[in-house]
N, C-alpha and C. Protein backbone atom coordinates (compact mmCIF):
# COMPACT_ATOMS: atom_id res chain seq x y z
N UNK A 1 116.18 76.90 116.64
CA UNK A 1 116.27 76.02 115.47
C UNK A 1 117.71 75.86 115.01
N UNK A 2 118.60 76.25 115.65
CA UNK A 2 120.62 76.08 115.52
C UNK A 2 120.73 74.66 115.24
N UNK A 3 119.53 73.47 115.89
CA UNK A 3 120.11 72.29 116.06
C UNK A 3 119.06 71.25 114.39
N UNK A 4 118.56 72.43 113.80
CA UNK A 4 118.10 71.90 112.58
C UNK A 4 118.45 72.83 111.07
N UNK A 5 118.05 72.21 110.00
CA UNK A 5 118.26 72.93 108.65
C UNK A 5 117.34 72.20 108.03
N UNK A 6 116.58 73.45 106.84
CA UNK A 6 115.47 74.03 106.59
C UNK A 6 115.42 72.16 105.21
N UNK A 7 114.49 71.43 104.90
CA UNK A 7 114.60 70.51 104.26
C UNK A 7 113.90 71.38 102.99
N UNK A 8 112.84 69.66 102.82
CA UNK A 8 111.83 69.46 101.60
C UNK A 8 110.48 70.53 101.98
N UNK A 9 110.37 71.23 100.81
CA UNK A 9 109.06 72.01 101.20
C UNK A 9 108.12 71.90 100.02
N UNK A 10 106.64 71.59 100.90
CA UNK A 10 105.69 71.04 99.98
C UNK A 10 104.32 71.69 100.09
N UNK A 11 103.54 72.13 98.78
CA UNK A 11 102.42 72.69 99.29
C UNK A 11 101.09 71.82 99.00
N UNK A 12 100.60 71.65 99.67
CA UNK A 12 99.05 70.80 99.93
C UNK A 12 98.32 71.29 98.85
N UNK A 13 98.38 69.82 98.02
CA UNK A 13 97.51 69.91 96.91
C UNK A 13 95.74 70.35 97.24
N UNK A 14 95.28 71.09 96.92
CA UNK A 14 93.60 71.24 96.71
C UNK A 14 93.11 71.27 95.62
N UNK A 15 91.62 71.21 95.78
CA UNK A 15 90.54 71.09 94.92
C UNK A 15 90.37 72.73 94.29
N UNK A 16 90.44 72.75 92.80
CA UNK A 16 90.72 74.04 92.12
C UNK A 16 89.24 74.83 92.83
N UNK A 17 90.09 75.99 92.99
CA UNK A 17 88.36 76.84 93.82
C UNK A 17 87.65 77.19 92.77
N UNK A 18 87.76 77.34 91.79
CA UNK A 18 86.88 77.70 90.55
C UNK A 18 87.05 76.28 89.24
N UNK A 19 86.64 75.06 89.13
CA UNK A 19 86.89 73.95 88.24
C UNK A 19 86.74 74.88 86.62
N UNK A 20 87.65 74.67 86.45
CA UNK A 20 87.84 75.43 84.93
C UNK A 20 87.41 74.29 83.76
N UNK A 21 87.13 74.61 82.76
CA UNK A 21 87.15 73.71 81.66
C UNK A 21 88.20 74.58 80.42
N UNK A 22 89.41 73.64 80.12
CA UNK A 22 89.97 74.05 78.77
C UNK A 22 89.45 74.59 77.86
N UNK A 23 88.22 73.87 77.38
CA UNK A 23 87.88 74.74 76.10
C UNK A 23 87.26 75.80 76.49
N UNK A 24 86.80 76.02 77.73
CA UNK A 24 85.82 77.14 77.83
C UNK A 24 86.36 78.17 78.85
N UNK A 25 87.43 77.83 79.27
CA UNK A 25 87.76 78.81 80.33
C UNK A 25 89.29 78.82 80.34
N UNK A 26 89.91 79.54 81.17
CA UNK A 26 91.43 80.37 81.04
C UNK A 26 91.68 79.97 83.16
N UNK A 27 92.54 79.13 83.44
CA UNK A 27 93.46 79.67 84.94
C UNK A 27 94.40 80.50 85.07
N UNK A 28 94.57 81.72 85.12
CA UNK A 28 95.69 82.33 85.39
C UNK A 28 96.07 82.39 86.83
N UNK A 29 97.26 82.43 86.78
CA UNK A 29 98.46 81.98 88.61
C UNK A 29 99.38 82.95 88.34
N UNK A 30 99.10 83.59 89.45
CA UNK A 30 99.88 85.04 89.56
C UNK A 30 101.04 85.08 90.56
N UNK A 31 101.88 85.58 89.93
CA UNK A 31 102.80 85.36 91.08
C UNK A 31 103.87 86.62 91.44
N UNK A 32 104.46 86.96 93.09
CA UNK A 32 104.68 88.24 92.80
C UNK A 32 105.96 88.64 91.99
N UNK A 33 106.50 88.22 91.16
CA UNK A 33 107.26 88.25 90.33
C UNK A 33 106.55 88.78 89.02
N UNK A 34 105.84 88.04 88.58
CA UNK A 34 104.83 88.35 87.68
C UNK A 34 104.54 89.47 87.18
N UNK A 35 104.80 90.16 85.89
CA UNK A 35 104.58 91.42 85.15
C UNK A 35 102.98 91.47 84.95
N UNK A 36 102.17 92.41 85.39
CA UNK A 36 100.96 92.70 84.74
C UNK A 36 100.77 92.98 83.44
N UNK A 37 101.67 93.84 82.61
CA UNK A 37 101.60 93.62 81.36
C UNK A 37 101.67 92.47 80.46
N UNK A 38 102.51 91.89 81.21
CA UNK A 38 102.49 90.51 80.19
C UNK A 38 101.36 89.35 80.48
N UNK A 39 100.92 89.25 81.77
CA UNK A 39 99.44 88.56 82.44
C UNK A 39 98.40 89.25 81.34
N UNK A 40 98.69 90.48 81.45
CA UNK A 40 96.89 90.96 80.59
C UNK A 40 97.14 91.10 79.13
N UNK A 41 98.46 90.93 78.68
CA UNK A 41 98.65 90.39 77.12
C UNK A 41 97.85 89.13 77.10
N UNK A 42 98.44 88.36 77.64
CA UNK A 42 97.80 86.60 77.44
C UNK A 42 96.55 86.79 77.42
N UNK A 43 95.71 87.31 78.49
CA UNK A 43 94.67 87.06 79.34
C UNK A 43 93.76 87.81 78.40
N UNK A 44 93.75 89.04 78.06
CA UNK A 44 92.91 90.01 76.68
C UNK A 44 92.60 89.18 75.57
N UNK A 45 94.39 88.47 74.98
CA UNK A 45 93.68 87.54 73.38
C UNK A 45 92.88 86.29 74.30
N UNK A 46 93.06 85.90 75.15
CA UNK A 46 92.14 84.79 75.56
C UNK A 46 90.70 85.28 75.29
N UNK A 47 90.35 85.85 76.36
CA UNK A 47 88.89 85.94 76.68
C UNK A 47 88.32 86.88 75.70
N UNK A 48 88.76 87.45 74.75
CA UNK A 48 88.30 87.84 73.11
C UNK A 48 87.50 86.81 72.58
N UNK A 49 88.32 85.55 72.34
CA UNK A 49 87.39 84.50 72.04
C UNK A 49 86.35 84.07 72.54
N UNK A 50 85.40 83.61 71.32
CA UNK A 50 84.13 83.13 71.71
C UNK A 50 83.97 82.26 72.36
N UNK A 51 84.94 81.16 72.02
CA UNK A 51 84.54 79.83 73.04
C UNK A 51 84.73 80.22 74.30
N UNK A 52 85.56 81.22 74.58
CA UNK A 52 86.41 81.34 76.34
C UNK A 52 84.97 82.15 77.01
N UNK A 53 84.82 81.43 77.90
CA UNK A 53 83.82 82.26 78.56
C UNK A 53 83.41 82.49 79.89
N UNK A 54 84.58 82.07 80.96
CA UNK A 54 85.50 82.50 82.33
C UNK A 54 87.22 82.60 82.08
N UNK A 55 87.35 83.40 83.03
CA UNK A 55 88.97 83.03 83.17
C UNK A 55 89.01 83.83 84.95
N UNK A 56 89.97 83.14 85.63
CA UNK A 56 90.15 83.05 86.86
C UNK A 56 91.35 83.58 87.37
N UNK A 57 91.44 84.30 87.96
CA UNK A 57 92.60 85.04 88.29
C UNK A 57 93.02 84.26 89.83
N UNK A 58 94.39 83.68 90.19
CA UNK A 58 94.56 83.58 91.29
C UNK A 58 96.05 83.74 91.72
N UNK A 59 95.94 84.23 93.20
CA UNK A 59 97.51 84.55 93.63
C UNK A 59 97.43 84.77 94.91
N UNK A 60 99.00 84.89 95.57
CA UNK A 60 99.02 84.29 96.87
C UNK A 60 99.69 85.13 97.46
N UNK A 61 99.57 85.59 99.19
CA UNK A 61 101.07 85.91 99.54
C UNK A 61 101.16 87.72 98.81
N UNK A 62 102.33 87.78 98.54
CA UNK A 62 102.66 89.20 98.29
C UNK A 62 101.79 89.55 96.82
N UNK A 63 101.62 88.29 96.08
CA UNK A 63 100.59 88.48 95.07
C UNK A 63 99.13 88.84 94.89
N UNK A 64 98.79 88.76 96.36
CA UNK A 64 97.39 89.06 96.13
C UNK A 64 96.80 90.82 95.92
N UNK A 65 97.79 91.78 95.99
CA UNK A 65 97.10 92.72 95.23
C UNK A 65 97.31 92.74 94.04
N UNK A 66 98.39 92.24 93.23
CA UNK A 66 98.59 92.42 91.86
C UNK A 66 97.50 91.77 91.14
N UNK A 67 96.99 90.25 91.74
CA UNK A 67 96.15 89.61 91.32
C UNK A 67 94.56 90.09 90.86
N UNK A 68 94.32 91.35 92.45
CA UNK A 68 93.39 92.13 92.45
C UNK A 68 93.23 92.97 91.00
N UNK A 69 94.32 93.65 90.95
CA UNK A 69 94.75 94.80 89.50
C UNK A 69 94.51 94.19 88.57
N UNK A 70 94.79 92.50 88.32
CA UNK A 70 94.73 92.25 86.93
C UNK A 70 93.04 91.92 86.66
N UNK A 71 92.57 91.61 87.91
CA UNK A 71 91.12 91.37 87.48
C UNK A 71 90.38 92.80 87.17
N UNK A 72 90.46 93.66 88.02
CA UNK A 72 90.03 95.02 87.97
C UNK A 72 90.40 95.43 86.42
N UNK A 73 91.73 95.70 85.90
CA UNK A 73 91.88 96.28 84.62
C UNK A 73 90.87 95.29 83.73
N UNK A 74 90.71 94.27 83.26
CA UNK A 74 89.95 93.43 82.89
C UNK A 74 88.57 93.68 82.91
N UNK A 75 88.44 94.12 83.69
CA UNK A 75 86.79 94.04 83.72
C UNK A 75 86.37 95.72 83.22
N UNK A 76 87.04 96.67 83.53
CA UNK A 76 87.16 97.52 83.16
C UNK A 76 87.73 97.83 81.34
N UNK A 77 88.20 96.59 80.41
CA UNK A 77 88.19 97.02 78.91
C UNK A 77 87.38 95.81 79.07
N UNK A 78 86.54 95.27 79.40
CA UNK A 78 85.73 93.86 78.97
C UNK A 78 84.64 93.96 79.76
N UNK A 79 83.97 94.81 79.18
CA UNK A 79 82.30 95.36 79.90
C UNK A 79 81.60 93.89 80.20
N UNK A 80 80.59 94.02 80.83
CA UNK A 80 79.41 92.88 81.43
C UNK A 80 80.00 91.83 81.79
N UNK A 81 81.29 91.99 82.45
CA UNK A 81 81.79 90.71 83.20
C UNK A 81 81.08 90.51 84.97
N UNK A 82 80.64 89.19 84.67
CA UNK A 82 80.16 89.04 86.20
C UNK A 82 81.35 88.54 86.95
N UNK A 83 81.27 88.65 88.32
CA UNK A 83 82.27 88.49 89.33
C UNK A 83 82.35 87.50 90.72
N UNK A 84 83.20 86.42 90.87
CA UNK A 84 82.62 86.13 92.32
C UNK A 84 84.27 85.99 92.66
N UNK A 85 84.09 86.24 94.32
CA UNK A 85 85.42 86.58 94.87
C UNK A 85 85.62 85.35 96.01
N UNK A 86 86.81 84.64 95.84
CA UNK A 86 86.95 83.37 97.25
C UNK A 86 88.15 83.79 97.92
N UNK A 87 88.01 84.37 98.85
CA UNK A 87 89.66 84.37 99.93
C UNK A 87 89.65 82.90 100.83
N UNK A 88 90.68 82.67 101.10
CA UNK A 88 91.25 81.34 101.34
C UNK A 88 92.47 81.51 101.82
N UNK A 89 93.28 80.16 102.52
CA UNK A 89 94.66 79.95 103.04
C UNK A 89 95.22 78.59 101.85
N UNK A 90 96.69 79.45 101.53
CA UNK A 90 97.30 77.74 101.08
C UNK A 90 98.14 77.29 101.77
N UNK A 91 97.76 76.42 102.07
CA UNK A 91 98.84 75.51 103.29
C UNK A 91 100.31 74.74 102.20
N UNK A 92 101.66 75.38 103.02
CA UNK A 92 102.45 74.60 102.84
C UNK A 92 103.33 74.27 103.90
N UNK A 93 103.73 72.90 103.51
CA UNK A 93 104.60 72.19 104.65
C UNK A 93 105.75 72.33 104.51
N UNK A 94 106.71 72.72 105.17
CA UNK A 94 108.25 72.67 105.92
C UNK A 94 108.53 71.50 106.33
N UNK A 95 109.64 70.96 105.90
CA UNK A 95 110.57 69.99 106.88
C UNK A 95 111.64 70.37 107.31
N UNK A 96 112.26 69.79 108.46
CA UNK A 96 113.54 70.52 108.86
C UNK A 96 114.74 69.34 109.40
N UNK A 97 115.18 69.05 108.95
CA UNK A 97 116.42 68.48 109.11
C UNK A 97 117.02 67.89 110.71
N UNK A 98 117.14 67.42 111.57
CA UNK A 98 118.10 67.48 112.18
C UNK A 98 119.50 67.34 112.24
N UNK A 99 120.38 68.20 112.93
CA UNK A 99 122.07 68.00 112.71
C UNK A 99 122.19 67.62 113.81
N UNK A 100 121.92 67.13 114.67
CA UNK A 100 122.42 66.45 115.87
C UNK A 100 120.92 65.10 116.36
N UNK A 101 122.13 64.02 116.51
CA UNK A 101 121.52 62.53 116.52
C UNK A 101 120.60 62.29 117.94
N UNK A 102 119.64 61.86 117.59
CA UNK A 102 118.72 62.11 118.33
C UNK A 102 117.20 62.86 118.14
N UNK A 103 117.48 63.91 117.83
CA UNK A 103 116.50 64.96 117.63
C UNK A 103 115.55 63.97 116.08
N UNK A 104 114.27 64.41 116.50
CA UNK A 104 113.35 64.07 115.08
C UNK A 104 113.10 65.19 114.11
N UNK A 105 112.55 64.28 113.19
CA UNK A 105 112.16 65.27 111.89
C UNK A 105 111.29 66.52 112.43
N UNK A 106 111.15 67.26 112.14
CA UNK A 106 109.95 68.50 112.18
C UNK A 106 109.30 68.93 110.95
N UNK A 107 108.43 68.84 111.08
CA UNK A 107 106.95 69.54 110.50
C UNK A 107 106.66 70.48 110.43
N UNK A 108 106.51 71.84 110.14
CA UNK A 108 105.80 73.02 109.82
C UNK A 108 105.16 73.71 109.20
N UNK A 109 103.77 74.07 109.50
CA UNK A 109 102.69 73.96 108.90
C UNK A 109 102.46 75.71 108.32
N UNK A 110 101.99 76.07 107.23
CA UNK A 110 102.05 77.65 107.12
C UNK A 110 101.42 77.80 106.20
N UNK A 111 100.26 78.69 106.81
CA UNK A 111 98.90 79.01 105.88
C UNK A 111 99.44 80.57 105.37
N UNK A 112 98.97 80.55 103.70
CA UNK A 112 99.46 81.63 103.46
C UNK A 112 98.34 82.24 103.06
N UNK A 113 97.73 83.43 103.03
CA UNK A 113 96.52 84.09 102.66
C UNK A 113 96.69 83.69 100.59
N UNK A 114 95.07 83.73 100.14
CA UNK A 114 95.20 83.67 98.53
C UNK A 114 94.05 84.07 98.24
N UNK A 115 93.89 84.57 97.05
CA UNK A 115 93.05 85.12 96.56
C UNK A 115 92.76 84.79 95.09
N UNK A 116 91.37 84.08 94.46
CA UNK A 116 90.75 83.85 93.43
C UNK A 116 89.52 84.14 93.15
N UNK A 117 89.60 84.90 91.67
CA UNK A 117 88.50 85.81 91.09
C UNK A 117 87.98 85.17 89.88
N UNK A 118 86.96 84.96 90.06
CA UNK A 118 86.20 84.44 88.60
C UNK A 118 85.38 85.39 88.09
N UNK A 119 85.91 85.74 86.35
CA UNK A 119 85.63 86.91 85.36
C UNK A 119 84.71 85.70 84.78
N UNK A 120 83.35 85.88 84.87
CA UNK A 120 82.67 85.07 83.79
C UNK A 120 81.46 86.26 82.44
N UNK A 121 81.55 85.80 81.32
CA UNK A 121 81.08 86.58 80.28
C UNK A 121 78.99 86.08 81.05
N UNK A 122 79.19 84.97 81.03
CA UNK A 122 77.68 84.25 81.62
C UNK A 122 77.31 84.90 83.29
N UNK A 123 76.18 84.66 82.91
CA UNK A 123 75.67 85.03 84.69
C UNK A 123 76.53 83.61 85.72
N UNK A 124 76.27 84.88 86.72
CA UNK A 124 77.08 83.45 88.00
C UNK A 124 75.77 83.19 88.60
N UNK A 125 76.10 82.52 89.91
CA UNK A 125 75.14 82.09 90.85
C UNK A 125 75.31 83.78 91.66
N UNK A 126 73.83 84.74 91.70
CA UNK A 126 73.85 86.09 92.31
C UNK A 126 73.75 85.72 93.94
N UNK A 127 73.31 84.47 94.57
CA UNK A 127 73.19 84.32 95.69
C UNK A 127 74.53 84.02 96.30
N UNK A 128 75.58 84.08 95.45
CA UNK A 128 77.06 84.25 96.51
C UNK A 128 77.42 85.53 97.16
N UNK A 129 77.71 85.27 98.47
CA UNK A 129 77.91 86.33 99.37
C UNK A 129 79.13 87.68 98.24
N UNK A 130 80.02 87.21 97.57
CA UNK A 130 80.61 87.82 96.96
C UNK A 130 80.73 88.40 95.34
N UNK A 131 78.76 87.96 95.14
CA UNK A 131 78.74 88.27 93.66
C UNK A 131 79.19 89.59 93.39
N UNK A 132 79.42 90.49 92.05
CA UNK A 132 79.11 91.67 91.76
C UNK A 132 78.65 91.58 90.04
N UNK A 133 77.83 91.95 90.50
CA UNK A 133 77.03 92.27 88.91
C UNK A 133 78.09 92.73 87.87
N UNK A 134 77.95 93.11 87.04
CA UNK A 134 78.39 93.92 85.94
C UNK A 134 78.35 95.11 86.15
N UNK A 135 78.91 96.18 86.19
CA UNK A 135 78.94 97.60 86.12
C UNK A 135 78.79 98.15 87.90
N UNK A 136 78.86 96.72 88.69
CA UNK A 136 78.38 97.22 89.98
C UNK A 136 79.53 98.14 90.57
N UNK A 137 80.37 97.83 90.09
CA UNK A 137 82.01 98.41 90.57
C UNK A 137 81.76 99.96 90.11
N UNK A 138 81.62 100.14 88.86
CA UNK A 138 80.83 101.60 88.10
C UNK A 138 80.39 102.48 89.43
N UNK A 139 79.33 101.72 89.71
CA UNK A 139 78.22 102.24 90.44
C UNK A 139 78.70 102.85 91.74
N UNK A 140 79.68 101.86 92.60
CA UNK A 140 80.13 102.40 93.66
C UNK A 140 81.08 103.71 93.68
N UNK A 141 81.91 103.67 92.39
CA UNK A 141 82.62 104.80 92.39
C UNK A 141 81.70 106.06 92.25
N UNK A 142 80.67 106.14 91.63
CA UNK A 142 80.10 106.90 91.54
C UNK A 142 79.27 107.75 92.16
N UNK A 143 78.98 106.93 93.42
CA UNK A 143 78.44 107.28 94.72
C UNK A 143 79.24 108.07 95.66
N UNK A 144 80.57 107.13 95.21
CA UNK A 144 81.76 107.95 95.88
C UNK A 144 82.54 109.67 95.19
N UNK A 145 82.41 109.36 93.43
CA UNK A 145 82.12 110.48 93.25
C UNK A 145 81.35 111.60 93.63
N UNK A 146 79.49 111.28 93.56
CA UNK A 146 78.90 112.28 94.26
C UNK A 146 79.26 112.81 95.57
N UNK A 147 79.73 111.99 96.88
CA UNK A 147 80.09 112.64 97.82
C UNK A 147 81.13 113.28 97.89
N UNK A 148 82.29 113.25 96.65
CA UNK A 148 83.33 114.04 96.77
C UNK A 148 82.69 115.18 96.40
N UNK A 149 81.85 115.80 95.40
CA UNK A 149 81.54 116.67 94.85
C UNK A 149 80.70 117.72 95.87
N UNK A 150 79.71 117.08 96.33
CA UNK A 150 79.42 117.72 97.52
C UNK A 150 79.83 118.54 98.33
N UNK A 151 80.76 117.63 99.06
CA UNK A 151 81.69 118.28 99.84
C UNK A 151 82.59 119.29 99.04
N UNK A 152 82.61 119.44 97.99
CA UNK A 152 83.52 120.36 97.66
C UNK A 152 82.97 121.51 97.24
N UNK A 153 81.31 121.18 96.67
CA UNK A 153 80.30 122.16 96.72
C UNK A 153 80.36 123.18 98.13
N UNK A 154 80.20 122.36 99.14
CA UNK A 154 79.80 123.12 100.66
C UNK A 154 80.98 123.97 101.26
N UNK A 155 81.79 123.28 100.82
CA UNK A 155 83.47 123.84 101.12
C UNK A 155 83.19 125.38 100.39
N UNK A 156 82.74 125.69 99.03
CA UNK A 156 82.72 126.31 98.34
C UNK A 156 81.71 127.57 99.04
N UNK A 157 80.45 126.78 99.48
CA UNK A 157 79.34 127.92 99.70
C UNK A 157 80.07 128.58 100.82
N UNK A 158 80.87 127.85 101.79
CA UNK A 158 81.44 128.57 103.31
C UNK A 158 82.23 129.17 103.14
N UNK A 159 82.76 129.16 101.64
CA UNK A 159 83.71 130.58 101.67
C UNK A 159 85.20 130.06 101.90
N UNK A 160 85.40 128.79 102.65
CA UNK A 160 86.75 128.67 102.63
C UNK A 160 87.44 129.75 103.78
N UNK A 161 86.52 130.44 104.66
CA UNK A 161 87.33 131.74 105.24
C UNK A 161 88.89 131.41 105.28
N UNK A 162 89.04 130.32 106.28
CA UNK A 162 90.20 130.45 107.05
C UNK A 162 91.41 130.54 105.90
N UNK A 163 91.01 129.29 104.36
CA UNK A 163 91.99 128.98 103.66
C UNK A 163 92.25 129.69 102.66
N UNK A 164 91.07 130.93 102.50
CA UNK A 164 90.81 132.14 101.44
C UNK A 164 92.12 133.45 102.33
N UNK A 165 92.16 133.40 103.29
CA UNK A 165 93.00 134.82 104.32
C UNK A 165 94.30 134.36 104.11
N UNK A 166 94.73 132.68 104.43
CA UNK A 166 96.16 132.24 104.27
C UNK A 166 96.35 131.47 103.80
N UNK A 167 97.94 131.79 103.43
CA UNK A 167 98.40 131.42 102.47
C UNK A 167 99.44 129.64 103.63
N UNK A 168 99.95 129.21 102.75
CA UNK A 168 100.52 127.85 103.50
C UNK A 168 101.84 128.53 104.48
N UNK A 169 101.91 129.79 104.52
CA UNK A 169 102.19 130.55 106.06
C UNK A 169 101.58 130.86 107.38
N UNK A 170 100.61 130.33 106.85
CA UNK A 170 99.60 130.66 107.83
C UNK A 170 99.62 132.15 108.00
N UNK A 171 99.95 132.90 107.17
CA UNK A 171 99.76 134.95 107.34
C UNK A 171 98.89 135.19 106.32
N UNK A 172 97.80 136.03 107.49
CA UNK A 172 96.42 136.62 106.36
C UNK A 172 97.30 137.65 105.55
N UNK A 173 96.53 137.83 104.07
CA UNK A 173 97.58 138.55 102.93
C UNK A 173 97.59 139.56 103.47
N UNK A 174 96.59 140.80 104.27
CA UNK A 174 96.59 142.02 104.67
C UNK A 174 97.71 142.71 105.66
N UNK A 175 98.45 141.17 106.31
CA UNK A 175 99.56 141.27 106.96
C UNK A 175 100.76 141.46 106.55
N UNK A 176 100.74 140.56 105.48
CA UNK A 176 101.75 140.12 104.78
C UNK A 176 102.68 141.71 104.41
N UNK A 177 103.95 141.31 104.32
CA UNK A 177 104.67 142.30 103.76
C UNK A 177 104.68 142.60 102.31
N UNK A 178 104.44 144.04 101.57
CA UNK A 178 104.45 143.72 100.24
C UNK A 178 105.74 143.98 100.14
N UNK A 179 105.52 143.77 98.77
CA UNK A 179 106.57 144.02 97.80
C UNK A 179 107.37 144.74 97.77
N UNK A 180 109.24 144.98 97.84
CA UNK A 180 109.54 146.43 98.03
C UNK A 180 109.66 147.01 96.43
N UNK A 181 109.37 148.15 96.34
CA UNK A 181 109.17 148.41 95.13
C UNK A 181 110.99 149.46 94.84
N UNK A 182 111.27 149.67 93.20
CA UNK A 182 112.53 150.35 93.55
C UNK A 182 112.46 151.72 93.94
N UNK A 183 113.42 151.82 95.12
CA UNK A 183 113.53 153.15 95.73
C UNK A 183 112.79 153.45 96.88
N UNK A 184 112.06 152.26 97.16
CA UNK A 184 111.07 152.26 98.35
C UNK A 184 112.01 152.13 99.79
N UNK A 185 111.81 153.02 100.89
CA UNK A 185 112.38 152.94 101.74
C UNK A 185 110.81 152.54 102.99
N UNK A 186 111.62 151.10 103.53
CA UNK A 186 110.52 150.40 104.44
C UNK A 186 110.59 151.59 105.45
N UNK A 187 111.49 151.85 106.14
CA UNK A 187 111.70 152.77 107.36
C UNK A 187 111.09 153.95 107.59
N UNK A 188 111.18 154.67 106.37
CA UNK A 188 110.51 155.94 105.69
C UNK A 188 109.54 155.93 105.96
N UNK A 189 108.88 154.91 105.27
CA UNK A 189 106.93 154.86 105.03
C UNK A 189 107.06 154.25 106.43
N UNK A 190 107.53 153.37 107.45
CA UNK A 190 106.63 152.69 108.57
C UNK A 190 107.46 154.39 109.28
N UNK A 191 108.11 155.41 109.35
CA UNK A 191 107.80 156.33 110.21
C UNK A 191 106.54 157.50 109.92
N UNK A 192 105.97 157.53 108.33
CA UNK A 192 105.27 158.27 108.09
C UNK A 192 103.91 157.79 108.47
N UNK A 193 104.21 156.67 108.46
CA UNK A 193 102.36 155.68 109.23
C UNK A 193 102.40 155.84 110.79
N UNK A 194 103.24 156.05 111.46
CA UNK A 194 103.25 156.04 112.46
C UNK A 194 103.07 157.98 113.06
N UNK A 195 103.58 158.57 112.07
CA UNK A 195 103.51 159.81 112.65
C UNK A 195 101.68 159.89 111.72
N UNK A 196 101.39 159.17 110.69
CA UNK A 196 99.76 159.42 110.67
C UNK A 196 98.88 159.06 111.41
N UNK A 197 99.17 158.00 112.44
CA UNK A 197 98.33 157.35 113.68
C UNK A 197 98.53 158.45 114.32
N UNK A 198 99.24 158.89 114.99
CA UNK A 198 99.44 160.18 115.60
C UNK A 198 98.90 161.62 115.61
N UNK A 199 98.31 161.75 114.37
CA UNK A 199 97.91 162.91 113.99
C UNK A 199 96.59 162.45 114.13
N UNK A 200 96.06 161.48 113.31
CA UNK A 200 94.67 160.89 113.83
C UNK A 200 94.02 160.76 115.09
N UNK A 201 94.73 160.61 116.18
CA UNK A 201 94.15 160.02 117.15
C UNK A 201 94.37 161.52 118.07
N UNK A 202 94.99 162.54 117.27
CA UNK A 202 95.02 163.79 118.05
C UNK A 202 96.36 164.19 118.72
N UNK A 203 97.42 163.26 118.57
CA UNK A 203 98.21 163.62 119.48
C UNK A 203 99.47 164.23 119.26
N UNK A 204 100.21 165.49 119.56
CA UNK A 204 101.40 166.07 119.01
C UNK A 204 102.35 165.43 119.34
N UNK A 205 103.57 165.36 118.49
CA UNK A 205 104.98 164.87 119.03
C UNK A 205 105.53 165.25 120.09
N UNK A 206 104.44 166.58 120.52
CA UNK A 206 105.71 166.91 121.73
C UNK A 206 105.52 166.23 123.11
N UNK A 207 104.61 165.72 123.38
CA UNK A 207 103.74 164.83 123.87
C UNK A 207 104.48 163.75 124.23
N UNK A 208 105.09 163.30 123.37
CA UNK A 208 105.88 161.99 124.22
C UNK A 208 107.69 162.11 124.12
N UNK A 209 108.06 163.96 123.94
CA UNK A 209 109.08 164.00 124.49
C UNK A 209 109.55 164.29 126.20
């Protein structure tokens, strides 16, 4: 591309994936620049009101997890919100210049991943592949809670052997060196343990001169 430079760039108008109404509903366009605090300032005094009774979260590109967060916190201080989820591409076009005579215009076409969430206070249509009820989000964590607990139950009944003996040395404590205490001579005591194996097992010193 040495023999072009980057022009006019345009993105392909579409049909809003969620048709909003002013008096009754909120579009928010997220972008990754975009502060979440200041999105869920706006977005909180909105949908407080009575008349407001969707608001739509959408964003693109590096935005689409933030977009995720702002719907999630939302629904989480604004109980019995129903949910439907649309992933999609937004197409925008590139033009490119030519610097040498001859050569034509170019075209370039570039779908960018996006993501739009509709928070409605009203029931949705439940037969969308991507409804979620109200509290359904609740529910899953909670399932996921119980199996953490479990497992940490069973962990518990088995004793833990291996992780109960060591420590992040991997040395069972019975190995471990203690403590020197003051006046303690290591040398001392490991020759007096050694001359007590000795006596135990029957055998005189003179024995292995």
């Amino acid at each position: 591309m040495e023999n072009y430079t980057k022009g006019e760039i345009k993105e392909v108008t579409e049909a809003p994936v969620f048709p909003i109404q002013e008096d009754t509903g909120v579009e928010m366009k997220v972008n990754s620049g975009s502060k979440i605090k200041n999105l869920m300032g706006f977005a909180m005094i909105k949908i407080k009101e009575p008349n407001i009774r969707t608001i739509s979260w959408n964003g693109s590109g590096n935005a689409i997890t933030k977009t995720i967060s702002c719907a999630e916190i939302m629904k989480r201080k604004i109980k019995g919100l129903h949910q439907i989820t649309k992933i999609r591409y937004r197409r925008i076009e590139e033009y490119w210049e030519p610097k040498v005579e001859g050569l034509e215009r170019l075209k370039v076409n570039k779908d960018i991943p996006a993501i739009s969430i509709l928070l409605s206070k009203d029931p949705l249509d439940s037969s969308e592949p991507s409804y979620q009820a109200p509290g359904s989000f609740d529910e899953f964590w909670k399932d996921i809670t119980a199996d953490d607990k479990k497992s940490r139950g069973k962990r518990k009944t088995l004793g833990l052997t291996g992780a109960a003996l060591q420590d992040h040395t991997g040395v069972p404590p019975d190995f471990r060196r203690k403590k020197k205490k003051p006046g303690q001579n290591y040398r001392k005591d490991s020759k007096n343990q050694n001359q007590s194996r000795q006596n135990n097992l029957g055998v005189k010193k003179d024995s292995f001169d």
